[in-house]
Structures are given as structure tokens and as C-alpha cells.
Protein backbone atom coordinates (compact mmCIF):
# COMPACT_ATOMS: atom_id res chain seq x y z
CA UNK A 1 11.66 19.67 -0.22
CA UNK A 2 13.05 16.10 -0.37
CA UNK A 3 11.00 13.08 0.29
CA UNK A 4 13.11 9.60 0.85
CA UNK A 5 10.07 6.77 -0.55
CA UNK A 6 10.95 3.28 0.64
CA UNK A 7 9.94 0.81 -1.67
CA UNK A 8 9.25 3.79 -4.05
CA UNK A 9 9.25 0.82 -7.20
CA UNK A 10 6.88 -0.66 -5.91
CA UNK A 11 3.08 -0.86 -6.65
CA UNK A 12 1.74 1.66 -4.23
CA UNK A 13 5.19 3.64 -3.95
CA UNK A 14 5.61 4.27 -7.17
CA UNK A 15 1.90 5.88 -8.08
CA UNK A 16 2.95 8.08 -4.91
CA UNK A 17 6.17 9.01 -6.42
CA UNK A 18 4.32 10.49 -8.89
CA UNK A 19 2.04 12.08 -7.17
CA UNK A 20 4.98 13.94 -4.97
CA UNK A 21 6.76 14.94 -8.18
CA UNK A 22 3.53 16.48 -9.41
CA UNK A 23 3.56 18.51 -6.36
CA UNK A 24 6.99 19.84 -6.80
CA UNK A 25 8.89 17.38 -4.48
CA UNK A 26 11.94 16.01 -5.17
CA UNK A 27 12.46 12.20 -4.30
CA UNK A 28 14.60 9.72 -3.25
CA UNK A 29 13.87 6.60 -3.98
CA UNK A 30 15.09 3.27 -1.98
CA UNK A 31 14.09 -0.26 -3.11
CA UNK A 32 16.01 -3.51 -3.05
CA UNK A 33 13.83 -5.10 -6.05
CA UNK A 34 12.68 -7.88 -4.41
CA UNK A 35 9.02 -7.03 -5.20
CA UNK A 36 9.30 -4.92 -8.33
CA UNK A 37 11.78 -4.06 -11.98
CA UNK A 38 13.78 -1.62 -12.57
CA UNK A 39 12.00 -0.66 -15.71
CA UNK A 40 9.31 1.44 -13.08
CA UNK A 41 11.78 3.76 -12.81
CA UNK A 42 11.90 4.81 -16.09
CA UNK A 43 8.05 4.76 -16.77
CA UNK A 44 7.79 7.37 -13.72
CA UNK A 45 9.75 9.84 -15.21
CA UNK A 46 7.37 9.02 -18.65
CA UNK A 47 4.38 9.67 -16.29
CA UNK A 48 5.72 12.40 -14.32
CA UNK A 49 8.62 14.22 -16.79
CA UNK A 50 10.91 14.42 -13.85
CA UNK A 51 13.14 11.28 -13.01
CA UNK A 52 13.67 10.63 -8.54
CA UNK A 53 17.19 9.53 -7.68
CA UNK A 54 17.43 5.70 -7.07
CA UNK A 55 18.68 3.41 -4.63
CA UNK A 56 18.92 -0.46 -5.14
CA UNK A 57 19.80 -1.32 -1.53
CA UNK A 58 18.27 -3.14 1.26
CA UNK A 59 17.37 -0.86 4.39
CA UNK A 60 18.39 -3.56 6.80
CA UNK A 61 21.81 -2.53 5.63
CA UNK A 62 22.11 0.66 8.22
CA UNK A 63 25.26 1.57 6.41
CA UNK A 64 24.05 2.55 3.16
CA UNK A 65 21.46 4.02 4.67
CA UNK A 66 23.82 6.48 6.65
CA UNK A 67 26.06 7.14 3.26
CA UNK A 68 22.31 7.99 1.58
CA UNK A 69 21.59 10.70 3.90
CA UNK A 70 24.98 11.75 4.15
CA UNK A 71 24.27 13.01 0.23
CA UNK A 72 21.16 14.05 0.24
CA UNK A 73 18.97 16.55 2.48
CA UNK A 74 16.21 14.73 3.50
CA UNK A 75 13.31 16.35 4.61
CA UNK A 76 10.85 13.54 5.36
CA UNK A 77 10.00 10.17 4.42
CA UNK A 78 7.07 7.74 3.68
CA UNK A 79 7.77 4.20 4.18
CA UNK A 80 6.48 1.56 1.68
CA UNK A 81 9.41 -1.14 2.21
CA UNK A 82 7.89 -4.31 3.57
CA UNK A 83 6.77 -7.86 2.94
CA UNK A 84 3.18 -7.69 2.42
CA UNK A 85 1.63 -11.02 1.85
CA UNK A 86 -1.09 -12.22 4.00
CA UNK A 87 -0.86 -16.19 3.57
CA UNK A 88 3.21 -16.18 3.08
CA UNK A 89 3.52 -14.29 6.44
CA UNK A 90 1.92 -17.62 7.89
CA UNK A 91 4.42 -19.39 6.38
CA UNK A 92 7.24 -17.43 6.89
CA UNK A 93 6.62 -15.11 10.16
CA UNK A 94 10.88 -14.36 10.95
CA UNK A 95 11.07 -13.29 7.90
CA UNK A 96 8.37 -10.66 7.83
CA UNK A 97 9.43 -9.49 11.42
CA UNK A 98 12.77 -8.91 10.18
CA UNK A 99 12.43 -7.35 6.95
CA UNK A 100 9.29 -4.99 7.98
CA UNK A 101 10.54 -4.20 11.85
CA UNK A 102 14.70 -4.03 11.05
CA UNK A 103 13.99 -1.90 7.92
CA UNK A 104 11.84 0.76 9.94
CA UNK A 105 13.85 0.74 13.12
CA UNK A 106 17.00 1.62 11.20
CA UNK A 107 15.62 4.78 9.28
CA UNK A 108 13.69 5.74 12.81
CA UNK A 109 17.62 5.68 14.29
CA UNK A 110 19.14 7.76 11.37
CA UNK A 111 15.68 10.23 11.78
CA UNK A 112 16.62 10.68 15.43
CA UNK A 113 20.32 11.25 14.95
CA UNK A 114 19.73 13.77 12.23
CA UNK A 115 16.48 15.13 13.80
CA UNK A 116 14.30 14.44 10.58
CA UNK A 117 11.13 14.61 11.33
CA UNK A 118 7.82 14.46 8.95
CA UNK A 119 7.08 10.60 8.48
CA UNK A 120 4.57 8.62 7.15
CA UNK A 121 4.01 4.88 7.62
CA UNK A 122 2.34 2.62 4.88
CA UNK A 123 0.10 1.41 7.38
CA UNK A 124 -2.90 -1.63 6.92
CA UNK A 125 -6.56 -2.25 8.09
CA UNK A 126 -5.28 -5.39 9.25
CA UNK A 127 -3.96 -3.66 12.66
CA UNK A 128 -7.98 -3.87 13.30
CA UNK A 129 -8.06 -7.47 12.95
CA UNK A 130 -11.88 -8.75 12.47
CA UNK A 131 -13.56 -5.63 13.91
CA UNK A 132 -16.91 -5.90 15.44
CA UNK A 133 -18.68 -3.67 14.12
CA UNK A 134 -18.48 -2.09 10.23
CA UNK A 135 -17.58 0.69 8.67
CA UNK A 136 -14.56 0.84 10.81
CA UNK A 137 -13.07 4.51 11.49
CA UNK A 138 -9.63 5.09 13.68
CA UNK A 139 -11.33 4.88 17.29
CA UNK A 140 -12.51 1.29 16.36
CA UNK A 141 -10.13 -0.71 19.03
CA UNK A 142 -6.93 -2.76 17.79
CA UNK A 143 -7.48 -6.53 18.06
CA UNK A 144 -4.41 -8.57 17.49
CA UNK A 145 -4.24 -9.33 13.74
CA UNK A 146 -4.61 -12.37 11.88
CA UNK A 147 -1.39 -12.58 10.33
CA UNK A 148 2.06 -12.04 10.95
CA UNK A 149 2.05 -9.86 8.06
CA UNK A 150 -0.87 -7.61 9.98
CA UNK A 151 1.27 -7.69 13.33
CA UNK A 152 4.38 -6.24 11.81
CA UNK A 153 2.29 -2.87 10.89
CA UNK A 154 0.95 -3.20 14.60
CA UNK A 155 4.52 -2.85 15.56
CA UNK A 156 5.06 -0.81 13.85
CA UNK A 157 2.92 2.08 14.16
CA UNK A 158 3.48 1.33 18.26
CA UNK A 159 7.22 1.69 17.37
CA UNK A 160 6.03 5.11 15.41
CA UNK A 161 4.13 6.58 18.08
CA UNK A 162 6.72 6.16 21.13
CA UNK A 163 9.50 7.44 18.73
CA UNK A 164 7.22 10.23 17.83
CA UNK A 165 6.27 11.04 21.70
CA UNK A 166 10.12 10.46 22.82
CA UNK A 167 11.85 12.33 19.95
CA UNK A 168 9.25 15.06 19.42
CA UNK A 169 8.68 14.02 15.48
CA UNK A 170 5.95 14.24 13.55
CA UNK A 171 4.26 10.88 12.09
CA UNK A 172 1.23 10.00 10.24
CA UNK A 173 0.12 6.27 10.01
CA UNK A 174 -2.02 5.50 7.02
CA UNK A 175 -4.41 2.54 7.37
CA UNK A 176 -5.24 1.62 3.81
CA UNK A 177 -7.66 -0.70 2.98
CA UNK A 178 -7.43 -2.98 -0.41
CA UNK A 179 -5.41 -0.77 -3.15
CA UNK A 180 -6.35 -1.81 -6.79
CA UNK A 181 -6.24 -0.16 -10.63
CA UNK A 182 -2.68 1.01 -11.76
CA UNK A 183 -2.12 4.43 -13.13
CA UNK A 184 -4.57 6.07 -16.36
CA UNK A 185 -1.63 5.70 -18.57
CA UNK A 186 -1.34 2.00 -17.94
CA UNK A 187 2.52 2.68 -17.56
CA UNK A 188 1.88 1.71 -13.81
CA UNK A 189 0.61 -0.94 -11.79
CA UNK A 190 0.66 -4.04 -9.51
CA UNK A 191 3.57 -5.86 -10.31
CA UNK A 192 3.06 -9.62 -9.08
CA UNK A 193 6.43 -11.45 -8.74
CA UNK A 194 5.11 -15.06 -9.62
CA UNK A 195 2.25 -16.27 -8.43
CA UNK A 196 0.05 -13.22 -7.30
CA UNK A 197 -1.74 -13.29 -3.66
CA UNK A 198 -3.69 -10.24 -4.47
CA UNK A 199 -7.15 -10.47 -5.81
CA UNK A 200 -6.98 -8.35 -8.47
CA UNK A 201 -3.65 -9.33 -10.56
CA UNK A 202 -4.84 -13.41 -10.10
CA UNK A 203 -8.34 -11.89 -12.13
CA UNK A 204 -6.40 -10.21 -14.75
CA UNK A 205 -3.61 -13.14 -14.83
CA UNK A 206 -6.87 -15.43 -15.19
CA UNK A 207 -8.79 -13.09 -17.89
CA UNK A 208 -5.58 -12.74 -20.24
CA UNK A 209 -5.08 -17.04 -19.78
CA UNK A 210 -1.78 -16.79 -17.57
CA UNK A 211 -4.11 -18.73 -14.98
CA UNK A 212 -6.35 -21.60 -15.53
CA UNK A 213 -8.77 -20.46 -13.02
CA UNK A 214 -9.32 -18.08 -9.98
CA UNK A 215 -8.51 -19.42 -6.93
CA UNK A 216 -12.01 -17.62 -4.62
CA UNK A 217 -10.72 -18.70 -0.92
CA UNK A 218 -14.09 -19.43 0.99
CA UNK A 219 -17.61 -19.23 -0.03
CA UNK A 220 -19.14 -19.81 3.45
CA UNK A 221 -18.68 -16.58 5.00
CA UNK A 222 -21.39 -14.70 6.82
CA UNK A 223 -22.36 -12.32 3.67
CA UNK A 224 -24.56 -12.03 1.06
CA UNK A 225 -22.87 -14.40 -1.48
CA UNK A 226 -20.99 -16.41 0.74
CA UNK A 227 -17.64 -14.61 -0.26
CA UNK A 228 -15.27 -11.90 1.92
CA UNK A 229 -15.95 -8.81 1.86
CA UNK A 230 -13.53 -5.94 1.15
CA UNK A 231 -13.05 -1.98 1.14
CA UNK A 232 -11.53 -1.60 -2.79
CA UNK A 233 -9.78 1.68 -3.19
CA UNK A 234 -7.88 2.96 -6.15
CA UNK A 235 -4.74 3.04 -5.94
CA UNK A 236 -4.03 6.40 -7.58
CA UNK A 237 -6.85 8.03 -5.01
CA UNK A 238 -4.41 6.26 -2.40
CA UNK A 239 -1.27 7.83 -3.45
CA UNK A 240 -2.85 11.55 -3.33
CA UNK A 241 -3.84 10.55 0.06
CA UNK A 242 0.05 10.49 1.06
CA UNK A 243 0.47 14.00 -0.41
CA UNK A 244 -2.31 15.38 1.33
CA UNK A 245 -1.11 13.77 4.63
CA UNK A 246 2.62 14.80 4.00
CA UNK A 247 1.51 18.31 3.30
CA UNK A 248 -0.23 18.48 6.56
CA UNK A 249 2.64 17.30 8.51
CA UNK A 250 4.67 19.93 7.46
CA UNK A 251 2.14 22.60 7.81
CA UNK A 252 1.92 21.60 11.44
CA UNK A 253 3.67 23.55 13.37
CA UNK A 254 3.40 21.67 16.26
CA UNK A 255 6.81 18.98 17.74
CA UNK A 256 4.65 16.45 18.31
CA UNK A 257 1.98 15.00 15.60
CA UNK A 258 0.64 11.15 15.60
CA UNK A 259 -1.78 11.41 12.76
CA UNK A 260 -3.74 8.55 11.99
CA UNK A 261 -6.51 7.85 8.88
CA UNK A 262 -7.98 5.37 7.18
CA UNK A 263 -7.89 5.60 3.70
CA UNK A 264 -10.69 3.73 2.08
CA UNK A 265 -14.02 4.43 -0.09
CA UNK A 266 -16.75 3.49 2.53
CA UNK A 267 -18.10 0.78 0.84
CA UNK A 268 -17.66 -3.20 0.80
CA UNK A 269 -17.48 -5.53 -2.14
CA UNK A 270 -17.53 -9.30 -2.00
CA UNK A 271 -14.85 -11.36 -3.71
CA UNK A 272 -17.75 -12.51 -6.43
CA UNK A 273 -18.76 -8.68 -6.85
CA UNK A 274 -15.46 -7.40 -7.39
CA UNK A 275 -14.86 -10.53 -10.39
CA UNK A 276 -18.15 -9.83 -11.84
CA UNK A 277 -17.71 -6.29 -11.90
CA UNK A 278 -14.28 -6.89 -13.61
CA UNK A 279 -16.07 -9.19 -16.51
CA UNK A 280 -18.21 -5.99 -16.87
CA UNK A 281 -15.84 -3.73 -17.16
CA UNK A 282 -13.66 -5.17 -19.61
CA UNK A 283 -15.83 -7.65 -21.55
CA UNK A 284 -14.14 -10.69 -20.40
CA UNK A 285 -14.12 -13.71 -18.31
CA UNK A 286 -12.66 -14.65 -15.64
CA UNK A 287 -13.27 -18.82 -14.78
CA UNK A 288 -13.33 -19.76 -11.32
CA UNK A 289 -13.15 -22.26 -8.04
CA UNK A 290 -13.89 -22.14 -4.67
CA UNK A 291 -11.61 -23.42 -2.42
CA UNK A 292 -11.28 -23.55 0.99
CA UNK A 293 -10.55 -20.28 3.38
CA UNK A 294 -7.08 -18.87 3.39
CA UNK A 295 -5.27 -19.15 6.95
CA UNK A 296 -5.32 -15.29 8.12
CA UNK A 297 -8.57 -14.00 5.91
CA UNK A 298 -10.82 -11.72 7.88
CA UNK A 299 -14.74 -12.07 7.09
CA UNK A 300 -15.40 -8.13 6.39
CA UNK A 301 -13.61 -4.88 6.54
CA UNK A 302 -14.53 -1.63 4.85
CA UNK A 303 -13.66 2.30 5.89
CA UNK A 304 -15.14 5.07 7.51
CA UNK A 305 -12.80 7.67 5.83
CA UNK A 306 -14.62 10.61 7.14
CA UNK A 307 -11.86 11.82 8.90
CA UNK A 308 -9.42 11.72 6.00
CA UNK A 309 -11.54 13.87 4.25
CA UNK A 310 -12.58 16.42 7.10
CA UNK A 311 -8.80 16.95 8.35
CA UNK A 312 -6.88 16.31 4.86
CA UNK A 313 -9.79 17.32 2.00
CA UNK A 314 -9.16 13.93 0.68
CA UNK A 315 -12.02 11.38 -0.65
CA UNK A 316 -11.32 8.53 -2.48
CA UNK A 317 -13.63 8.94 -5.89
CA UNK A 318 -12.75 6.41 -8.88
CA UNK A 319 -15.43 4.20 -9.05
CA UNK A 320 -14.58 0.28 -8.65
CA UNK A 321 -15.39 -0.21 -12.27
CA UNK A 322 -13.14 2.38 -13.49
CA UNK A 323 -10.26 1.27 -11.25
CA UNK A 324 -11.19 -2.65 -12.57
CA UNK A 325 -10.79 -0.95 -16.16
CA UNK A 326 -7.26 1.08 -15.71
CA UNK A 327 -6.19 -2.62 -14.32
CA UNK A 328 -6.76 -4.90 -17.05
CA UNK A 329 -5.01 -1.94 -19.56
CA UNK A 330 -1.88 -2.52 -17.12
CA UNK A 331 -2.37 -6.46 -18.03
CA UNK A 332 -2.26 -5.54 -21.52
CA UNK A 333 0.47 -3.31 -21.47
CA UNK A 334 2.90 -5.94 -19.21
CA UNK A 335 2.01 -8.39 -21.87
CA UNK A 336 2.83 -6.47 -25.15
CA UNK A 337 6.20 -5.41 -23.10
CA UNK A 338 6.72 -9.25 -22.66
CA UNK A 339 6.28 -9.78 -26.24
């Protein structure tokens, strides 16, 4: 079977790619670049030994899409392509809407035309907004999100679910929680285009002296050390999540599926955990300063992923050390490549 990945270079697209071509499906791989290199490509097909057909196209441009799936037969699709940056989708809310809602809509109208069905949706905790009460699991109710960024994955699932339930398709929406680590080989990883707004490759930038310091937004939370508290889940755990979920989807023999999981490890750790584990880890430092909160930052959010694993025989299982360890190889192997 075919797979079309949007935003397949990407940091959580391409670990999946690899994790579909180790199950024996071929890919197609869309991504305009603006969040990733073109030298990803190649390092999947080191990781993998297969190379996926690439795209380098925008998917707000409807008519490459067509002359895509006019050559290929598709037989489902996840969708990674989207903005994804908390505090810049404060600052920059038409452009999110546009580029994560025009994107989706377009390969939703080519899926109904050509009655393709099996999709997944890269899908965020952040449709829960600040939930009330913790570990959240998929029957916690939707609050309206912080963040622009957060309400385009609202949308979009919505836009998911009445497609599926109008068009008889199946869908699964994937709520992740916070993806770190990059691939064993260290050929993989988070790929920060300037300054990073993820945790994680601002703690390596800061260990290997890119950045003078670690920026920790907000130490006067309501938690144990005054910091936010996160669900960390590695990212390579993530991707087999997709596999598991595709899998099921086309097992089903039902017209109509809405699937929905979180995928997450259970377990919270605090901005201040999460560096100090990382100076564990990998015997370095990391400086830092706190600063005031970040416009959009939730207080808490970690996973009940029980369902993931009952329906899809999925757990997430890489410890947060290990995952801190495979990330600061990445940071060593982006700088030798630099060199």
C-alpha cells in the first residue's frame, strides 16, 4: 500500500516515514521545506534502505496536489503539514489558519473526489486546553485552546470528523503530547529553523554553546518547582504509534471510523526536571533564566494513553533519559555536518 506523509521531512514525519517503510509501505512524501532540509531525505533511506518519492510543493497549491495523485495510487494519508509554534501563532494567527486549515481542506477535497479513505491527522493535546483534571484521556471535554496554533488542530479534527460522517471515510486523530529524542542512529531529529521554540533543541542549542542561556518561561506555576509541567514522549515511540493506528484503519472493515488517542507516556515532568535530567544524561550543562510566562503556555498536561494501548497494543516505553540521550547525539551529529 501507498501512504501520502505531509510534511514527511519534517521532525515527527520523517521518524514515521521510517517506521512505514519498515512495515513494507511505500511513501509519498510532500513537504514545502519551510520547516526542514532536504538532506532528511537522504538520511531516511540510510535509516530505512528504501528511499519514499518526494514532493517539494506547498499543499495550498490544490493543483499539484491533483497532478500528485493523478501519478500515484494513494491508499491513505497521515497529515504532518502545519505551522506548529505555540508563541508565533500569537503573533501571527492568519497565517496559521491558512497554512494548517487550507492545506487539510484541499487533500480532504481530492480524498472525497477519489474516494480515499484511511486518514490520520497529526493531532495536539492542546485541543484540551488547560484541562481540569490530570492525566487527561480522550473523554476529558475540549476547552477552547490557548493558542491559535491549538485552535487550528481543533478545526481541524471537527473538519475530520464531519468529512468522515458525510463521506463515509475512515479517520484517526492522534493527540500527541510533547515529542522529543531523534532517531538511535542520530541521523534524525528536531530540526529547529533559527531560533528554536521547543524545549528540548533550546537545551541542546544551550549545552553545545549555540545559546547563551535557556530561556525557562515562568517559575510561578502551581507545581512542585514552580515550572510547567509536561507529558515528554519519544518521538520514535510516537511514530510507531501512527503505524499501529494506520494498520487499524485499514483492518476496519467498517465505512465509517473516527478514531481518536492520545499518545503520551502517563507521566509529567517539569521544565527544571526535564533540564536536569538532560545534564544527567549527557554530562553537561545547560545555564539558565527565568523569565516571564509565555502568552499561550498551559500550567500542566500529561496522558492517559490507556486506550492507545488497549485498542492499538501501543505503549510508549523509552525512558525520558534515554530519549534526552539520543537528542544531544542528534546535536552532535548536526554540528560535525556543519563543520
Amino acid at each position: 500500500m501507498t501512504i501520502l506523509v505531509t510534511g514527511g521531512l519534517g521532525y515527527i514525519g520523517s521518524h514515521t516515514v521510517v517506521e512505514l517503510l519498515n512495515n513494507n509501505f511505500d511513501v509519498v512524501i510532500v513537504d514545502d521545506l519551510s520547516n526542514s532540509e532536504k538532506f532528511i531525505l537522504d538520511n531516511i533511506e540510510k535509516v530505512a534502505g528504501k528511499k519514499p518519492v518526494f514532493y517539494p510543493f506547498d499543499l495550498k497549491r490544490r493543483d499539484l496536489l491533483k497532478q500528485l495523485l493523478d501519478a500515484h495510487q494513494i491508499d491513505g494519508c497521515i497529515n504532518f503539514a502545519a505551522f506548529k509554534a505555540v508563541g508565533e501563532s500569537q503573533e501571527k494567527p492568519i497565517d496559521y489558519y491558512e497554512n494548517n486549515l487550507f492545506s487539510l481542506i484541499n487533500i480532504l477535497q481530492e480524498f472525497k473526489e477519489r474516494n480515499i479513505s484511511n486518514f490520520i491527522f497529526s493531532s495536539s493535546c492542546t485541543v484540551y486546553g488547560q484541562a481540569d483534571q490530570m492525566p487527561i484521556d480522550e473523554n476529558t471535554p475540549l476547552k477552547t485552546p490557548e493558542s491559535s496554533y491549538g485552535k487550528t488542530k481543533q478545526m481541524g479534527e471537527e473538519i475530520l470528523m464531519d468529512f468522515s460522517n458525510a463521506h463515509h471515510k475512515k479517520v484517526s486523530l492522534l493527540r500527541y503530547f510533547n515529542p522529543i529524542g531523534a532517531h538511535p542512529s542520530a541521523l534524525l531529529g528536531e530540526l529547529p529553523i533559527g531560533i528554536p521554540n521547543n524545549l528540548i533543541p533550546y537545551v541542546t542549542q544551550t549545552a553545545a554553546g549555540i545559546r547563551e542561556k535557556l530561556s525557562v518561561w515562568g517559575d510561578d506555576y502551581p507545581t512542585p518547582d514552580g515550572t510547567a509541567i509536561r507529558d515528554y514522549i519519544y518521538v520514535v515511540d510516537l511514530a510507531k504509534a501512527h503505524v499501529k493506528a494506520l494498520q487499524k484503519l485499514i483492518a476496519d472493515s467498517s465505512e465509517t471510523v473516527i478514531d481518536v488517542y492520545n499518545l503520551g507516556t502517563g507521566k509529567g515532568s517539569s521544565v527544571l526536571e526535564v533540564v536536569h535530567a538532560f545534564e544527567k544524561a549527557n554530562n553537561v550543562e545547560v545555564p539558565y533564566q527565568i523569565c516571564d510566562r509565555r502568552a499561550g503556555d498551559i500550567t500542566i498536561a500529561y496522558a492517559n494513553a490507556d486506550k492507545a494501548e488497549r485498542e492499538l497494543g501501543w505503549k510508549a516505553d523509552t525512558s525520558l533519559e534515554e530519549a534526552l540521550r539520543t537528542t544531544w547525539e542528534w546535536q552532535k551529529y548536526l554540528e560535525e555536518r556543519a563543520r
